[in-house]
Protein backbone atom coordinates (compact mmCIF):
# COMPACT_ATOMS: atom_id res chain seq x y z
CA UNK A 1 13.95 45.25 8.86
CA UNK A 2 11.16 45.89 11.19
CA UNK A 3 11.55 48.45 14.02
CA UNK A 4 9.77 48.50 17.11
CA UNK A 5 6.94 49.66 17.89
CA UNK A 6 5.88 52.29 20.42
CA UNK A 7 3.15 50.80 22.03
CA UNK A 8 1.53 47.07 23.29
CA UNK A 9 -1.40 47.89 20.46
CA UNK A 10 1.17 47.94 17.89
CA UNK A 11 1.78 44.28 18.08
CA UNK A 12 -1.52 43.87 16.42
CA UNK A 13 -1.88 46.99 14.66
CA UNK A 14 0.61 46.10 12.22
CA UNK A 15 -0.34 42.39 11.92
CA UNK A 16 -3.41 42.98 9.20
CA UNK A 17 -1.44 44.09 6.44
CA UNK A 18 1.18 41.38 6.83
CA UNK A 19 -1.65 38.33 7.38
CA UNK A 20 -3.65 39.76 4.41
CA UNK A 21 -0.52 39.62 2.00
CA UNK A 22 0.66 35.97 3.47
CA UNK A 23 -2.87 35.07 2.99
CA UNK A 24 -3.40 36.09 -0.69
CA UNK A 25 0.42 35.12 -1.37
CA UNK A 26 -0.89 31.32 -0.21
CA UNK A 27 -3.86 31.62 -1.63
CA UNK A 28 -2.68 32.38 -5.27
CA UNK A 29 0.00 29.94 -4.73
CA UNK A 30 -2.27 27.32 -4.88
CA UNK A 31 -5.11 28.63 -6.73
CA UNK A 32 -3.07 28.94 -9.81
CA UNK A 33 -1.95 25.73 -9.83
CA UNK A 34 -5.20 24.29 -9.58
CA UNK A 35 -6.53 26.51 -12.33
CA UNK A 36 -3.63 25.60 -14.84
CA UNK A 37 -3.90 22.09 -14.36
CA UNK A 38 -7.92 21.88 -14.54
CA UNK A 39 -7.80 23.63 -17.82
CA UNK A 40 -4.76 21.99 -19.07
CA UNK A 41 -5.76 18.85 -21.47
CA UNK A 42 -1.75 17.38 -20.85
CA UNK A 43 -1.11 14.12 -19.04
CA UNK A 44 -2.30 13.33 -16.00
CA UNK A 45 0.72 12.64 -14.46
CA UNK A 46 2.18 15.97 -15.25
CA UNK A 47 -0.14 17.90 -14.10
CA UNK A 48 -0.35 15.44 -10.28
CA UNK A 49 3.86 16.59 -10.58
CA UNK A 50 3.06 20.12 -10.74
CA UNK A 51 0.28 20.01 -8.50
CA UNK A 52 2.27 18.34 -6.10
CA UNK A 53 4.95 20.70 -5.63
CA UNK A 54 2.28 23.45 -5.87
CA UNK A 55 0.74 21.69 -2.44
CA UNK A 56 4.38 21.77 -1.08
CA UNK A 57 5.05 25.19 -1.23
CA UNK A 58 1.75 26.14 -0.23
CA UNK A 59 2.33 24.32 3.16
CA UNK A 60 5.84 25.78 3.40
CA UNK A 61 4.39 29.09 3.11
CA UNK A 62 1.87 28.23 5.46
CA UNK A 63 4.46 27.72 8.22
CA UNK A 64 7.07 30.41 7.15
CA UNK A 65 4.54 32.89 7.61
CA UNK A 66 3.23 31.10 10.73
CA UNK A 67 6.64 30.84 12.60
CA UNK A 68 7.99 34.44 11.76
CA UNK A 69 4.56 35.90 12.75
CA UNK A 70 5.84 34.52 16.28
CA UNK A 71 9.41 35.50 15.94
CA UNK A 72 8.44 39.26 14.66
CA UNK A 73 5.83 39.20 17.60
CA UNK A 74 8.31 38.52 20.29
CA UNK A 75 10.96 40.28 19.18
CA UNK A 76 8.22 43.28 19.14
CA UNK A 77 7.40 42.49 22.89
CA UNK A 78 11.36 42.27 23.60
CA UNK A 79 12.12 45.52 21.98
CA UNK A 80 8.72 47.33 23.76
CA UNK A 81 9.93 45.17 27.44
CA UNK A 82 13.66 46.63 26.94
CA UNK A 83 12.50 50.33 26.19
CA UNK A 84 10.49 50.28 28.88
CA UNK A 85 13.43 49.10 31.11
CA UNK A 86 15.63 51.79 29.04
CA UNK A 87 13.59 54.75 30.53
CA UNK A 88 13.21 53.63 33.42
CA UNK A 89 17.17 53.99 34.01
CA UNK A 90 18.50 50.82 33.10
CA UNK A 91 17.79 46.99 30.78
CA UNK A 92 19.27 45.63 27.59
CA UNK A 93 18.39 46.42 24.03
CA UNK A 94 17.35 44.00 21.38
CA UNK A 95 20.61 42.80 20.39
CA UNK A 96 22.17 39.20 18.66
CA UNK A 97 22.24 37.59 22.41
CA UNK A 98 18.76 38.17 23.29
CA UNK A 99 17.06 34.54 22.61
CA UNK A 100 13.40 35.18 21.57
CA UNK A 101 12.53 31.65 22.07
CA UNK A 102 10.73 32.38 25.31
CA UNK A 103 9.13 35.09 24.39
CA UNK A 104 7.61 33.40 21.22
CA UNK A 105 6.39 31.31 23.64
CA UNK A 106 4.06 33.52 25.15
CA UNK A 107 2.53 34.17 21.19
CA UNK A 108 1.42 30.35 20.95
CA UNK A 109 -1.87 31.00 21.27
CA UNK A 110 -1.77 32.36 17.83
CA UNK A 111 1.16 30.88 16.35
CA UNK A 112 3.29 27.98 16.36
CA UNK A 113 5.40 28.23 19.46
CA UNK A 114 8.61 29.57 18.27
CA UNK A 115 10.41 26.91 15.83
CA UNK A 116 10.98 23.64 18.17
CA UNK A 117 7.59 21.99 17.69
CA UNK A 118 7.07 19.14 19.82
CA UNK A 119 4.73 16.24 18.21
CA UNK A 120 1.72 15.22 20.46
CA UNK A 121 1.17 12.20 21.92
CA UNK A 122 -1.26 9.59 22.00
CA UNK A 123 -1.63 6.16 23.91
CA UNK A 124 1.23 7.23 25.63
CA UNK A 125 3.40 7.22 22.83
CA UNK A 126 6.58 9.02 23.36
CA UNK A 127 6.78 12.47 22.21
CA UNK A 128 9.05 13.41 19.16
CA UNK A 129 10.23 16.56 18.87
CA UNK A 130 9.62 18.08 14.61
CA UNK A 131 13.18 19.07 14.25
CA UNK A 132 16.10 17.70 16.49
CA UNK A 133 18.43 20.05 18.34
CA UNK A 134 21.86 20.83 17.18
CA UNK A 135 24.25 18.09 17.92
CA UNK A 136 27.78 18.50 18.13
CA UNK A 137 29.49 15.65 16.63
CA UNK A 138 31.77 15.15 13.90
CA UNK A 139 29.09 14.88 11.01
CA UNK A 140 26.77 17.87 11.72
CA UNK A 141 28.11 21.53 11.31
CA UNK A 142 27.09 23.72 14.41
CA UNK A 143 26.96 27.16 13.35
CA UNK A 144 25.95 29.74 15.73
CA UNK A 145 22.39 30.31 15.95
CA UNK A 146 20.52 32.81 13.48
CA UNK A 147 17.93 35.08 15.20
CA UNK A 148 15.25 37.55 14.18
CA UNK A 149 15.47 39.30 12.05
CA UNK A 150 18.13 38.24 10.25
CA UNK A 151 16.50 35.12 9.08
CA UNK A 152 14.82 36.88 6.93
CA UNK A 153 16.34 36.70 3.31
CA UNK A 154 16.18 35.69 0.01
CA UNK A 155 18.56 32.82 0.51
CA UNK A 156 17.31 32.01 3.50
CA UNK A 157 14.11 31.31 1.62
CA UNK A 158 15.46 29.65 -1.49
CA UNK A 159 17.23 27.04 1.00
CA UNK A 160 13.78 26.26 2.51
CA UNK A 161 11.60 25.81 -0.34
CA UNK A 162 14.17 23.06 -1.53
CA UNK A 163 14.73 21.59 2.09
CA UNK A 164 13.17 17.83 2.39
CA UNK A 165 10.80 19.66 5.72
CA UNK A 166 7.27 21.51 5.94
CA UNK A 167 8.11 22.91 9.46
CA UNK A 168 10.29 26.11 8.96
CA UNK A 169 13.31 27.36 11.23
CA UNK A 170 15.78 30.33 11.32
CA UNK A 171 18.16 27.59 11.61
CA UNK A 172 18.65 23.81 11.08
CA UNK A 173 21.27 21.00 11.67
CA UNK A 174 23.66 20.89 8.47
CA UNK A 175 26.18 18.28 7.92
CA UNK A 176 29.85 18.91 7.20
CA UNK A 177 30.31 17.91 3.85
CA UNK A 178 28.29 16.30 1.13
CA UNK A 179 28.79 12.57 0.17
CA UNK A 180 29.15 12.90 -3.52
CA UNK A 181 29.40 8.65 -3.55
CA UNK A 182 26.18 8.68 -1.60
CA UNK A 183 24.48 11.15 -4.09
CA UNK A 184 25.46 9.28 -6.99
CA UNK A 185 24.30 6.11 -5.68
CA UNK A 186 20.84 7.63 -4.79
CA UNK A 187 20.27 8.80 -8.03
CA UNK A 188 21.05 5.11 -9.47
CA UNK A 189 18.80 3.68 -7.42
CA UNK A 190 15.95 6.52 -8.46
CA UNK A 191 16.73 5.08 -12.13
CA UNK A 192 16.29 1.91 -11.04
CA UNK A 193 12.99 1.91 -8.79
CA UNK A 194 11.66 4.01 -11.43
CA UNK A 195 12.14 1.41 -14.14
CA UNK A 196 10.86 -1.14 -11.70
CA UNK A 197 7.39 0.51 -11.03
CA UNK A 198 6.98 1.38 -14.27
CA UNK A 199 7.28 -2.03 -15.60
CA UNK A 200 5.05 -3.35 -12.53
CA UNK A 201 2.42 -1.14 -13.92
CA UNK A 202 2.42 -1.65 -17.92
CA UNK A 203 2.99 -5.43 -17.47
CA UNK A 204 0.95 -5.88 -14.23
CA UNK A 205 -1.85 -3.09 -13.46
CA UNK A 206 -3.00 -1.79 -16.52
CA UNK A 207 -3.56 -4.74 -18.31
CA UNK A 208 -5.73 -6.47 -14.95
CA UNK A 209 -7.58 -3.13 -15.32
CA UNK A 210 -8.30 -2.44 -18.76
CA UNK A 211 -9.76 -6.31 -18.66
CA UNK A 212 -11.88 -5.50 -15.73
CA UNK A 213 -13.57 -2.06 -17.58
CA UNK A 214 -13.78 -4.27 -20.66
CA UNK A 215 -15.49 -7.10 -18.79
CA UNK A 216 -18.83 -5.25 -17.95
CA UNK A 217 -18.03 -5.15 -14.23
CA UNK A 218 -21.65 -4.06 -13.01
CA UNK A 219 -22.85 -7.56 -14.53
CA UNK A 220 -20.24 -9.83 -12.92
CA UNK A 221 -19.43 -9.46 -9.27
CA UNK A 222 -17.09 -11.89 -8.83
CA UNK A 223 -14.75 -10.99 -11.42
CA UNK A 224 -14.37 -7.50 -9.58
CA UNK A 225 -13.64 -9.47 -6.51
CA UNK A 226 -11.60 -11.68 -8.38
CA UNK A 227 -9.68 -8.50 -10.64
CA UNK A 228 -9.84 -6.53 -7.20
CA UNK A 229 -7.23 -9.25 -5.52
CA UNK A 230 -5.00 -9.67 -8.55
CA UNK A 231 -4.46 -6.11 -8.51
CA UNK A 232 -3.64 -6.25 -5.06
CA UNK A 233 -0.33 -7.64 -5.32
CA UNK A 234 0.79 -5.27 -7.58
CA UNK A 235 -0.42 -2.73 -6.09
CA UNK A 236 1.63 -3.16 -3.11
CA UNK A 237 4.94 -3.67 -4.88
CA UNK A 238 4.36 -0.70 -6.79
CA UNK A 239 3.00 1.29 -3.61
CA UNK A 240 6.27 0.06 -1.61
CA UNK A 241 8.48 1.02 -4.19
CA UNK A 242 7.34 4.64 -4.49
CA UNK A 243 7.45 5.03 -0.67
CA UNK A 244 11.02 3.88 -0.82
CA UNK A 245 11.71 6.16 -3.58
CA UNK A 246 10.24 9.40 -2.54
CA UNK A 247 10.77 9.26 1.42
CA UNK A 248 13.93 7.36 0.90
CA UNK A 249 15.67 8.10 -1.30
CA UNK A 250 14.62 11.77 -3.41
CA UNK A 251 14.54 13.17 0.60
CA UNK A 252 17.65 12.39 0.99
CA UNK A 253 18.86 13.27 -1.78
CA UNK A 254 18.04 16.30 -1.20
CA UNK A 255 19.21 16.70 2.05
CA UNK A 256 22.63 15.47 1.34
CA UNK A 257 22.95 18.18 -1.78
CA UNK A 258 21.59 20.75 0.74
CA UNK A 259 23.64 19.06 3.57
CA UNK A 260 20.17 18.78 5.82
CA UNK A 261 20.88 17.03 8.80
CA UNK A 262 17.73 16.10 9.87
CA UNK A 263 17.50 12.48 8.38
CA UNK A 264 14.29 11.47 9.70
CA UNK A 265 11.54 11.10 6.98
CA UNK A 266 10.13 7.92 8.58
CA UNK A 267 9.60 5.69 11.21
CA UNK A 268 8.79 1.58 11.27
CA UNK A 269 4.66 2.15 9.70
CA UNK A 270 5.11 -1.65 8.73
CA UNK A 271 4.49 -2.61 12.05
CA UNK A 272 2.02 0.18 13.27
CA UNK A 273 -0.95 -2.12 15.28
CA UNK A 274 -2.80 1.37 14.94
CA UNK A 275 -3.84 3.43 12.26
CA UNK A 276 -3.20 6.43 14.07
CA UNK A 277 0.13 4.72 14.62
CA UNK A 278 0.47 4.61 10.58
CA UNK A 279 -0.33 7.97 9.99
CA UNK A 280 2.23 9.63 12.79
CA UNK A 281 4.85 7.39 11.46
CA UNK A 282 5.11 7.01 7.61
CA UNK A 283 5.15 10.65 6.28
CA UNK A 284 7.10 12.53 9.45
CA UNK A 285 7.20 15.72 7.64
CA UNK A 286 3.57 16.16 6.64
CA UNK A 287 2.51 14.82 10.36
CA UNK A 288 5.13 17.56 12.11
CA UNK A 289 3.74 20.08 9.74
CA UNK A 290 -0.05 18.50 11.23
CA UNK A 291 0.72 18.89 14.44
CA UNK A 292 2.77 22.46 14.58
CA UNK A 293 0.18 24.29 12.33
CA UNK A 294 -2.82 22.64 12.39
CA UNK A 295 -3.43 20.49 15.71
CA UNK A 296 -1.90 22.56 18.73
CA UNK A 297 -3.54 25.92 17.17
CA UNK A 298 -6.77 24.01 17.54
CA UNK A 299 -5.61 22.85 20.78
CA UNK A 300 -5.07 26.49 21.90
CA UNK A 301 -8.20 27.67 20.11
CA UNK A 302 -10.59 25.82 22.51
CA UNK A 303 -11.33 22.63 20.40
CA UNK A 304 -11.20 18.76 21.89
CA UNK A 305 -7.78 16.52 20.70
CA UNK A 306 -10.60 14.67 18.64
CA UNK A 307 -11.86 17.75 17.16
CA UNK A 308 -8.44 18.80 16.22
CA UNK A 309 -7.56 15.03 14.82
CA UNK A 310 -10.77 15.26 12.88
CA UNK A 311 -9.51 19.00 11.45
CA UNK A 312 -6.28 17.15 10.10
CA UNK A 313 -8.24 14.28 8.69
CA UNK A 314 -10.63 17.05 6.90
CA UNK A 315 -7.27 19.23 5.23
CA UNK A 316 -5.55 15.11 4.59
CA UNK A 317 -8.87 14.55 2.60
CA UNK A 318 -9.42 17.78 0.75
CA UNK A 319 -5.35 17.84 -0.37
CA UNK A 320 -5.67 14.41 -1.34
CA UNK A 321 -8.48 14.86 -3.66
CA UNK A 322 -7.41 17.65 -4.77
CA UNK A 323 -4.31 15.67 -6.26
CA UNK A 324 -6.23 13.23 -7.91
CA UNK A 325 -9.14 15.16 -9.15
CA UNK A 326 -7.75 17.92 -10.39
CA UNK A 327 -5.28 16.49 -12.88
CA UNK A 328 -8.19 13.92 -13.95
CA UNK A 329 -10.13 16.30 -14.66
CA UNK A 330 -13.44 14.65 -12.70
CA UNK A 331 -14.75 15.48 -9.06
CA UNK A 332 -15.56 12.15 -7.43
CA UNK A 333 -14.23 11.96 -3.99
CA UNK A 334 -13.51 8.29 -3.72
CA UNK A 335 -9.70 9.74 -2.60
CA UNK A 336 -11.70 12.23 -0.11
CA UNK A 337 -13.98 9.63 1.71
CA UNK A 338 -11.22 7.38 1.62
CA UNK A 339 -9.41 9.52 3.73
CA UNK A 340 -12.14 10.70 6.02
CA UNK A 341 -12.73 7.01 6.44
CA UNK A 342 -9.30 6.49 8.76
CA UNK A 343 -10.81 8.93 11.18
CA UNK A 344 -12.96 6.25 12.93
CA UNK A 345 -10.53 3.75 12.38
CA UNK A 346 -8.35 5.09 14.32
CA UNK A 347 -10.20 4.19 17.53
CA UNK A 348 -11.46 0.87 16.05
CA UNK A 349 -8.01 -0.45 15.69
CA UNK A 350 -6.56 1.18 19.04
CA UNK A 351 -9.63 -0.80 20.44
CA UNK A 352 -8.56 -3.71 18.53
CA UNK A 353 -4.90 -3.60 19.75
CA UNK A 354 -6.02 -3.05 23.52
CA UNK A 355 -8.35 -6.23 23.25
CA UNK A 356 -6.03 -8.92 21.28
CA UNK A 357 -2.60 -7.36 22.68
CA UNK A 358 0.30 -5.85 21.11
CA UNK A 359 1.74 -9.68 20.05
CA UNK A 360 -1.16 -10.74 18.45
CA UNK A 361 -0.72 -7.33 15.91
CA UNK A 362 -4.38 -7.63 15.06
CA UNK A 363 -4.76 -3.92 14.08
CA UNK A 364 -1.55 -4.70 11.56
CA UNK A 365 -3.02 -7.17 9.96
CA UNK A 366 -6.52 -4.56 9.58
CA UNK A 367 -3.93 -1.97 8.51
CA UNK A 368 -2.80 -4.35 5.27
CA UNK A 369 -5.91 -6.09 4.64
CA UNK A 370 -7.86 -2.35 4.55
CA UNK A 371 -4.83 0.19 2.83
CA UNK A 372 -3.15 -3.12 0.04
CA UNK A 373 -5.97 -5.79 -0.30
CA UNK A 374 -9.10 -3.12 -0.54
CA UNK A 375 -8.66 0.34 0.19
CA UNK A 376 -6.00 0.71 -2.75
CA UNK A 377 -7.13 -1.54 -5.66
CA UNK A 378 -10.64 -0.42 -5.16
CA UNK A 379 -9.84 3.64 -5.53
CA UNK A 380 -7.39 2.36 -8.54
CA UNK A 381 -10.40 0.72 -10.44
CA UNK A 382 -12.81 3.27 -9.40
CA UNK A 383 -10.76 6.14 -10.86
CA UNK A 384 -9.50 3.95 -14.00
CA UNK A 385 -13.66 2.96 -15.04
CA UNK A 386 -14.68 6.76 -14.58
CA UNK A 387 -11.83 8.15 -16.55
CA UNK A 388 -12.11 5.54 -19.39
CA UNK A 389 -15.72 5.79 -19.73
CA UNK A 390 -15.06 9.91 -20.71
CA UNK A 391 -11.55 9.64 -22.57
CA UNK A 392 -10.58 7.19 -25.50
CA UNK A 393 -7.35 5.99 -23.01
CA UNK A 394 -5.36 2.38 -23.47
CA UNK A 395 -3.11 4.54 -21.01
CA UNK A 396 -4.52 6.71 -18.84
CA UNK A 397 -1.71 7.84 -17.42
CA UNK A 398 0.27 9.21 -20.11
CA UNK A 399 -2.66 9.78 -22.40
């Protein structure tokens, strides 16, 4: 447990040791991954599994060591505030009432606020708040509140490296009980979307494909048109069914084993007339985790809202090539300029909406015809022709 320190310098003092270790801890976290899966010659989609959950805990990490730094901070100025009042004749210790929540909030210029993160807002979109407060009804156990330090612990830990969030808390909303019914019925329908993308893809994608490599696509431009829009279809089914199964139904799967209360993996992204209305609404966790650790620090730091968009854009880009390239085995940044490429969409579409109007959902049709009709199907046979021309593969995937 940390003690306090005597002095206002000792806030900082202490600080380097603890960054440096978070910082090579995150570092190697990562690092290794990448470094077993680059030299591994197994499947593809093994190594894009472990890489995955490599990238997960490496942005857990990121904001455990980002929200405690606050929390151990202002409990540090509490402790200094209340000796101070001690010899002068009179204040209160640092004790289990004392709520450092307002304190932390005086640490936000280098940290994340204390651990209520409100998202941002933009086009006067309402703002949403990263985790909700504890509610007292029925279904959600309200347990008293858990401060600094005694958050810190190995179980503690465990429990939020399996929780379905980025953004870490001393506490979060659990439910009462677990719904073993409920469980069992997401796991059936896990079996079942698997076996339905899976046979999408043999029967559907990789045979549309491994015609268009074998067709000499450089020499025929419209049968790459005409391969691109068969794919297409697909595409999307498959696409739709792994959203459904990964935000739907593995989070909460999780969070009803772990009895997570926090529900909220996703908004409506089917009707977004924006792409920056897409990307705050279809992955919630990833975009709180944006926002808490990533756009208010470079808020607070001095940089522009577009600046700081573009920053999140930059680390989207880089993660997401890094999940594709690495397990590939081949550098080609079609997954990192793809990325980089929403940037200036997002004002092109906003500009889009503003001009046609809400009910004419112009930017929603640009969102489908640009992520399921090009964006997609394109990447897909990009990646599939440079793989195949290096490895002997009828399946790339599991070859």
């Amino acid at each position: 447990m940390p003690r306090p320190g005597n002095s206002k310098g000792m806030l900082f003092g202490a600080e380097w040791p603890v960054l440096l270790l978070h910082g090579l801890n995150i570092f190697l976290c990562l690092g290794i991954a990448v470094a077993i899966v680059w030299r591994s010659e197994g499947s593809p989609v093994f190594g894009f599994a472990y890489l995955f959950t490599a990238v997960i805990l490496w942005m857990k990490l990121i904001s455990y060591a980002h929200c405690n730094r606050d929390l151990r901070l202002a409990w540090r100025e509490k402790a200094l505030a209340a000796k101070r009042k001690g010899a002068d004749g009179g204040g209160e210790g640092v004790g289990e009432g004392g709520d450092p929540a307002a304190a932390a909030e005086r640490w936000r210029g280098g940290g994340t606020g204390g651990w209520s993160v409100e998202g941002f807002s933009d086009g006067g979109q309402q703002q949403q708040q990263s985790q909700p407060s504890r509610r007292t009804n029925g279904d959600v156990d309200t347990a008293t509140i858990t401060h600094y330090p005694e958050n810190i612990g190995l179980l503690s830990l465990l429990y939020f490296w399996f929780a379905p969030t980025l953004c870490y808390q001393p506490d979060y909303p659990r439910s009462a009980e677990r719904r073993y019914r409920y469980i069992l019925s997401l796991v059936v329908r896990l079996v079942i979307v698997g076996g339905a993308m899976s046979l999408i893809a043999d029967q559907y994608m990789l045979p549309t494909v491994h015609e268009w490599y074998d067709s000499d696509p450089a020499a025929n431009i419209l049968v790459s048109i005409e391969r691109l829009l068969t794919l297409a279809v697909p595409n999307t089914y498959v696409w739709l069914l792994g959203f459904y199964a990964f935000f739907h139904l593995t989070l909460n799967l999780l969070a009803e084993v772990l009895r997570f209360g926090d529900r909220l993996f996703y908004r409506d992204w089917w009707n977004a007339n924006t792409i920056g209305s897409y990307w705050r609404l279809w992955n919630l966790p990833v975009h709180y985790w944006m926002i808490r650790h990533i756009y208010f620090p470079s808020l607070r730091a001095g940089l522009s809202k577009s600046m700081a968009s573009g920053l999140c854009f930059l680390l989207s880009a880089v993660l997401h090539e890094l999940l594709v390239s690495v397990p590939f085995h081949m550098v080609k940044f079609y997954a990192f300029f793809g990325m980089i490429g929403n940037a200036p969409l997002v004002p092109l579409t906003s500009m889009l909406n503003d001009t046609f109007g809400d009910d004419q959902q112009a930017g929603n049709w640009l969102f489908w015809l640009l992520f399921c009709v090009v964006g997609q199907p394109m990447s897909l046979l990009c990646y599939y022709r440079d793989y195949c021309s290096q490895h002997e593969c009828s399946n790339p995937l599991m070859s």
